[in-house]
Each structure stands twice: as structure tokens, then as C-alpha cells.
Protein backbone atom coordinates (compact mmCIF):
# COMPACT_ATOMS: atom_id res chain seq x y z
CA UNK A 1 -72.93 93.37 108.22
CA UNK A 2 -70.09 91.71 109.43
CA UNK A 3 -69.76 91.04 113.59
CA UNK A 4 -67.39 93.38 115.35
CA UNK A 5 -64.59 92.08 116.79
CA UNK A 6 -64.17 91.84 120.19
CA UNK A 7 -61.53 94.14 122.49
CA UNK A 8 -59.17 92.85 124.78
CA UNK A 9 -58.15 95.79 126.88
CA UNK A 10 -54.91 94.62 129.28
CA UNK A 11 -53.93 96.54 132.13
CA UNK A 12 -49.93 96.58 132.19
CA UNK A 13 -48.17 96.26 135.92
CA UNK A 14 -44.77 96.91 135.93
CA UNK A 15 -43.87 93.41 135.37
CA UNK A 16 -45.79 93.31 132.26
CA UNK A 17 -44.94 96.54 131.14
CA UNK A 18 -41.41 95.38 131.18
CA UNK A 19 -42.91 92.15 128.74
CA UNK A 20 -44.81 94.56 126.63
CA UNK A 21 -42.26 97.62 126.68
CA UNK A 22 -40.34 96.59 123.39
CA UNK A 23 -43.28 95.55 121.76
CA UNK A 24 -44.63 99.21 122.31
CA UNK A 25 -41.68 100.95 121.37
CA UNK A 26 -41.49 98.89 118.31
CA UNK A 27 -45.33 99.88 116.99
CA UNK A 28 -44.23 103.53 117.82
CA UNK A 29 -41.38 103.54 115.21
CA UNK A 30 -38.45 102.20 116.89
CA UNK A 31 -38.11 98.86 115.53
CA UNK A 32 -39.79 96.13 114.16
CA UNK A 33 -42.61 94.52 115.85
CA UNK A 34 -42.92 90.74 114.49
CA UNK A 35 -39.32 90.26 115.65
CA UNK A 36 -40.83 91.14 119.62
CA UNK A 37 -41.76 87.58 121.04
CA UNK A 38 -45.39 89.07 121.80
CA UNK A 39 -45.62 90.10 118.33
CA UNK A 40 -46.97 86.08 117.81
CA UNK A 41 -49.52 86.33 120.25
CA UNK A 42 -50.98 89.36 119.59
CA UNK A 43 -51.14 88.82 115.49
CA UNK A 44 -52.97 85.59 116.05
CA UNK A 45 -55.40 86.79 118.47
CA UNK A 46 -55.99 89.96 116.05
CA UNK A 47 -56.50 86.77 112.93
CA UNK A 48 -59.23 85.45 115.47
CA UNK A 49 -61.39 88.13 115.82
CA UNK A 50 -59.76 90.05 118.75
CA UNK A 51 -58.30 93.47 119.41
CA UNK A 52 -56.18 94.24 121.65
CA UNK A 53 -55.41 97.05 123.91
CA UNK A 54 -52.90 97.55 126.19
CA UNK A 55 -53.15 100.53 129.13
CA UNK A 56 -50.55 101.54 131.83
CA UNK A 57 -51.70 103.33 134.32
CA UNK A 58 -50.34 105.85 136.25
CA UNK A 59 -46.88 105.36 137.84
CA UNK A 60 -46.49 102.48 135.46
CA UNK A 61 -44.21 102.56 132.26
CA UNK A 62 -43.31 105.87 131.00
CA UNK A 63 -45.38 107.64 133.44
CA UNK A 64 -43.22 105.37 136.32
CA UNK A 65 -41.32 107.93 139.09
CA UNK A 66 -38.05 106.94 140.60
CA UNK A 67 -38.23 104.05 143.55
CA UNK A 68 -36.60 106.74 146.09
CA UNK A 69 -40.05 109.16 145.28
CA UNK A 70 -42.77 105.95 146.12
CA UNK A 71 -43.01 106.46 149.68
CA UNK A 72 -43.23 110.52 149.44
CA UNK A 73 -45.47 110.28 146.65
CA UNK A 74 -47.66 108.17 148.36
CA UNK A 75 -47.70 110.20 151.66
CA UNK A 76 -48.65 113.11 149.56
CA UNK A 77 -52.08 111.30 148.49
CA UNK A 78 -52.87 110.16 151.55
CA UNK A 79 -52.67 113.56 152.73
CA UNK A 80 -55.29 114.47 149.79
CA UNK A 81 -57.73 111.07 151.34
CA UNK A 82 -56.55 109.17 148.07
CA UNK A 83 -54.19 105.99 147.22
CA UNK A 84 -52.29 106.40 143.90
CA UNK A 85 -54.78 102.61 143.70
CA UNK A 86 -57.16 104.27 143.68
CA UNK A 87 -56.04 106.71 141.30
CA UNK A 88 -55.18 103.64 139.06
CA UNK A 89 -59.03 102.46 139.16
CA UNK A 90 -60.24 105.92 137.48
CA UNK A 91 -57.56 105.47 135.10
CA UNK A 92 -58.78 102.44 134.27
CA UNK A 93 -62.32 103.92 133.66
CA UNK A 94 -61.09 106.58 131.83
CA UNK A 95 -59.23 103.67 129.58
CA UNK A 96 -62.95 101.78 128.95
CA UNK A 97 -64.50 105.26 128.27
CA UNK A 98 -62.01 106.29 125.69
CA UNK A 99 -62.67 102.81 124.02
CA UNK A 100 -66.05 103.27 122.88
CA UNK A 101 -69.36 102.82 123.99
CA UNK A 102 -70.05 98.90 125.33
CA UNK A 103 -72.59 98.13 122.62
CA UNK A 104 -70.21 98.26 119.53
CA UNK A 105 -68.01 95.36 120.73
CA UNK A 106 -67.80 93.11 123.20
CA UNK A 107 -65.06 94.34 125.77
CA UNK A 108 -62.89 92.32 128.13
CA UNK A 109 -60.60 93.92 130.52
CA UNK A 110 -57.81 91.37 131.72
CA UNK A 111 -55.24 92.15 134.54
CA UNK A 112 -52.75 90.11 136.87
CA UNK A 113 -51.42 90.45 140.38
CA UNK A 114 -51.58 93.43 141.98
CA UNK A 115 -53.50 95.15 138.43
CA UNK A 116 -55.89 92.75 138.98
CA UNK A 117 -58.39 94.66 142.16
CA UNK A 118 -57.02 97.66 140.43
CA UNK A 119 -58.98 96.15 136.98
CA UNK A 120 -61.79 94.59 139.22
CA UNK A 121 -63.41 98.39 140.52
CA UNK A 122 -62.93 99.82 137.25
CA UNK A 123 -65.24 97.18 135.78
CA UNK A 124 -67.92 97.63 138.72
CA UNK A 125 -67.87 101.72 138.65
CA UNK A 126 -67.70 101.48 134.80
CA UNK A 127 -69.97 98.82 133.59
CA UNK A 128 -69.99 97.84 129.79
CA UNK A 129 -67.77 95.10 130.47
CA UNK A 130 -68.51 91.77 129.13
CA UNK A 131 -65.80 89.98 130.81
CA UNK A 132 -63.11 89.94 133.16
CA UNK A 133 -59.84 88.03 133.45
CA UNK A 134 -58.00 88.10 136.87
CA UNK A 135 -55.03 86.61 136.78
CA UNK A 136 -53.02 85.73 140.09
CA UNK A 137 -55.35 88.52 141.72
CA UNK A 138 -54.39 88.61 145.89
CA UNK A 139 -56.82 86.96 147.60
CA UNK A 140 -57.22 89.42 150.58
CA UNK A 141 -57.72 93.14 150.31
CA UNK A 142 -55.23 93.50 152.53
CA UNK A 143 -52.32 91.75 150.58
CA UNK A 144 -53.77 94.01 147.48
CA UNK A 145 -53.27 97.51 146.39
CA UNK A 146 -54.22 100.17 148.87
CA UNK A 147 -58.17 101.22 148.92
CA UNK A 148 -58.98 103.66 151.87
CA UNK A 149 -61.39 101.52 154.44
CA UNK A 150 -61.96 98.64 152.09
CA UNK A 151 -61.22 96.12 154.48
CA UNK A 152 -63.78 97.65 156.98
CA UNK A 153 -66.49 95.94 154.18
CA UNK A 154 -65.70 93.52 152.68
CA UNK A 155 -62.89 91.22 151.27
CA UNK A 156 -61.99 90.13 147.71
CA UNK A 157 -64.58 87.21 147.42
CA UNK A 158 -66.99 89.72 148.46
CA UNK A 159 -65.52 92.46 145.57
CA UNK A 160 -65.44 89.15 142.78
CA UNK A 161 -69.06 88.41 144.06
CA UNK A 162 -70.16 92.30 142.63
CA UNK A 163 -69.33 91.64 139.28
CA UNK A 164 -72.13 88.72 139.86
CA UNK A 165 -73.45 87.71 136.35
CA UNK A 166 -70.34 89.10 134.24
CA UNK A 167 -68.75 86.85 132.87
CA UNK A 168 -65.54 86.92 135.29
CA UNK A 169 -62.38 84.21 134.41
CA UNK A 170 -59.72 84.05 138.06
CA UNK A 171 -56.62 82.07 136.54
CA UNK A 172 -53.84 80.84 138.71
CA UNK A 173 -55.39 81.18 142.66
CA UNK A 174 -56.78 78.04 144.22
CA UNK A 175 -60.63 77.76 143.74
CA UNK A 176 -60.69 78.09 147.62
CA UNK A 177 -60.45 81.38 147.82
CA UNK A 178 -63.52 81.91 145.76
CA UNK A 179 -65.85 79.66 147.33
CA UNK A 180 -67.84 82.72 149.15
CA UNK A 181 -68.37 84.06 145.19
CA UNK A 182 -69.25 80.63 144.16
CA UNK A 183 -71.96 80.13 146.83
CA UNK A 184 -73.42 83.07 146.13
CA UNK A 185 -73.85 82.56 142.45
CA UNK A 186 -75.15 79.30 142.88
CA UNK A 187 -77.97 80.21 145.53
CA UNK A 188 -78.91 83.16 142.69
CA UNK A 189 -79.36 80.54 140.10
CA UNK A 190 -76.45 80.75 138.37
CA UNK A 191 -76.38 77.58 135.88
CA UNK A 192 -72.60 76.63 136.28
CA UNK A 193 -70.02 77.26 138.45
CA UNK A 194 -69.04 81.57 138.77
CA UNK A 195 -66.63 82.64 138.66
CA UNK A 196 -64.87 80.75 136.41
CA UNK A 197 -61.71 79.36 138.32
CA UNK A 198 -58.66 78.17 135.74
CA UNK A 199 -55.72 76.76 136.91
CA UNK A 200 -52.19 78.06 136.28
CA UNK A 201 -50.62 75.15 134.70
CA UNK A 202 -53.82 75.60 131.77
CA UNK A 203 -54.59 79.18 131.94
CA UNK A 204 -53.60 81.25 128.86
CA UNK A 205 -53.69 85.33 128.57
């Protein structure tokens, strides 16, 4: 039969909710959706063999609380020994879980800036994921979302290098920041340079 297509899932910040937000509204019934300016984008990847999914996780989008409720809120899970990040990441899961089981398609789970670690776990505690696109992820855990301890282990080369043979894109962040990753891959055999670093100026999502 014919090959599946392949799923894009994107995980939507609240900068690109506010990008995708019309577009989402529009597929619901409020609207029509080739006049959104990611209408374009997402027809011509769907022509090329590509689905797309987009995900907000919690405290993003419709599920987003008031600015003057972040810091309580957050108090309130540290209290519990959790980080609404961390909260995101099983989100995330639950997101690849409710899309199918890994062998039907190929799956590819993109994210940017602060989404991106968020996207990053969800892939390692999940699995079934093809590929991953980072883009602009922080380069430290610290200037990332919040994971309890995480810095006590390791840093974000060392969290890129567990994805390690996956096929993992980082677009827009200097290939500097990656050269523990890179290293690594290349003393495990690894035929070409992992991950896969893109510039800004050329990277596309």
C-alpha cells in the first residue's frame, strides 16, 4: 500500500501560540483558515507528505492562568516536589501517546525556546520518536525551564547527547554549545556530524 505520511507534532509556547492562535480558532469554526498566514505553510507541508500537529501544554493557550497567579501557582507545585516544567514534559508524553503507536508513521516532535527541554524529556521518557527539532533551545539548564536537581547532573549538551542516535535537528544556537554532543557521537561511530546544527539565517520550521 501506499507509505504513511509522516507527523509533525509542534509544541506551542506562548509566543507561538499567539502565531498559531487564529489559525486554531479558524479550523474550529470561527473563520476561515487559508486567509491565516500559516494556513500556506501548513497546506504545503500536508501536499508533501506531512501532518501536522500542534499541542499546548499546560498553562499555555486556552489553558493559560492570569500573569498575577504565575508565581503562586508555581509555589504551590513546588510545595507538591513538582515544576509546572515538568508537568509540561508528561503533557508532552501524553501528546505522543494519544498520536498513535511509533510504527504507523514516522513522528517528529519540533519545539523552540523555552518548549524546546520541555520537548527534549518527553522524547527520551517516551521513545517512538524519529526526530527532533530544537529550535533556539537555552543552552544551559539553568537558563531553561525549571527541572528539580537537573543541574546537579548534567547540562543540556549532556540531555541532547541522550537522544544519541535519533535523528535530532538544533536550529538557531551556535554549534559551540553542542560540541560535548558532537564528541560523543563521533567517538560512538556516528558517520556524520550529530546533532545536526542549522543556522538561523537557513533554518526553516
Amino acid at each position: 500500500g501506499a507509505a504513511e505520511k509522516s507527523l509533525r507534532l509542534i509544541v506551542l509556547g506562548p509566543k507561538e501560540w499567539t502565531e498559531y492562535e487564529g489559525l486554531i480558532n479558524a479550523f474550529e469554526g470561527e473563520g476561515d483558515p487559508a486567509s491565516h498566514p500559516r494556513f500556506a505553510d501548513l497546506k504545503r507541508r500536508t501536499d508533501g507528505g506531512e501532518y501536522v500537529a500542534l499541542f499546548a501544554p499546560t498553562g499555555v493557550g486556552r489553558s493559560a492562568w492570569p500573569k498575577s497567579k504565575e508565581i503562586t501557582i508555581r509555589r504551590r507545585l513546588a510545595l507538591l516536589g513538582l515544576t509546572l516544567d515538568g508537568l509540561r514534559v508528561g503533557d508532552v508524553r501524553n501528546a505522543l501517546r494519544c498520536l498513535g503507536k511509533p510504527d504507523v508513521r514516522p513522528l517528529q516532535l519540533h519545539a523552540s525556546g523555552e518548549m524546546a527541554p520541555v520537548a527534549l524529556w518527553a522524547a527520551f521518557f517516551q521513545g517512538g520518536v524519529q526526530q527532533v527539532v530544537l529550535s533556539d533551545p537555552p543552552a544551559t539548564v539553568q537558563d531553561g525551564p525549571a527541572f528539580l536537581n537537573l543541574d546537579r547532573i548534567l547540562d543540556m549538551p549532556q540531555a541532547v547527547a541522550l537522544l544519541y542516535p535519533a535523528d535530532v535537528r538544533i536550529e538557531g544556537s551556535p554549534a559551540a554549545y553542542w560540541s560535548w554532543p558532537q564528541a560523543l557521537a563521533e567517538r560512538l561511530g556516528a558517520k556524520k556530524p550529530w546533532p545536526k546544527i542549522v543556522p538561523a539565517a537557513t533554518s526553516r520550521r
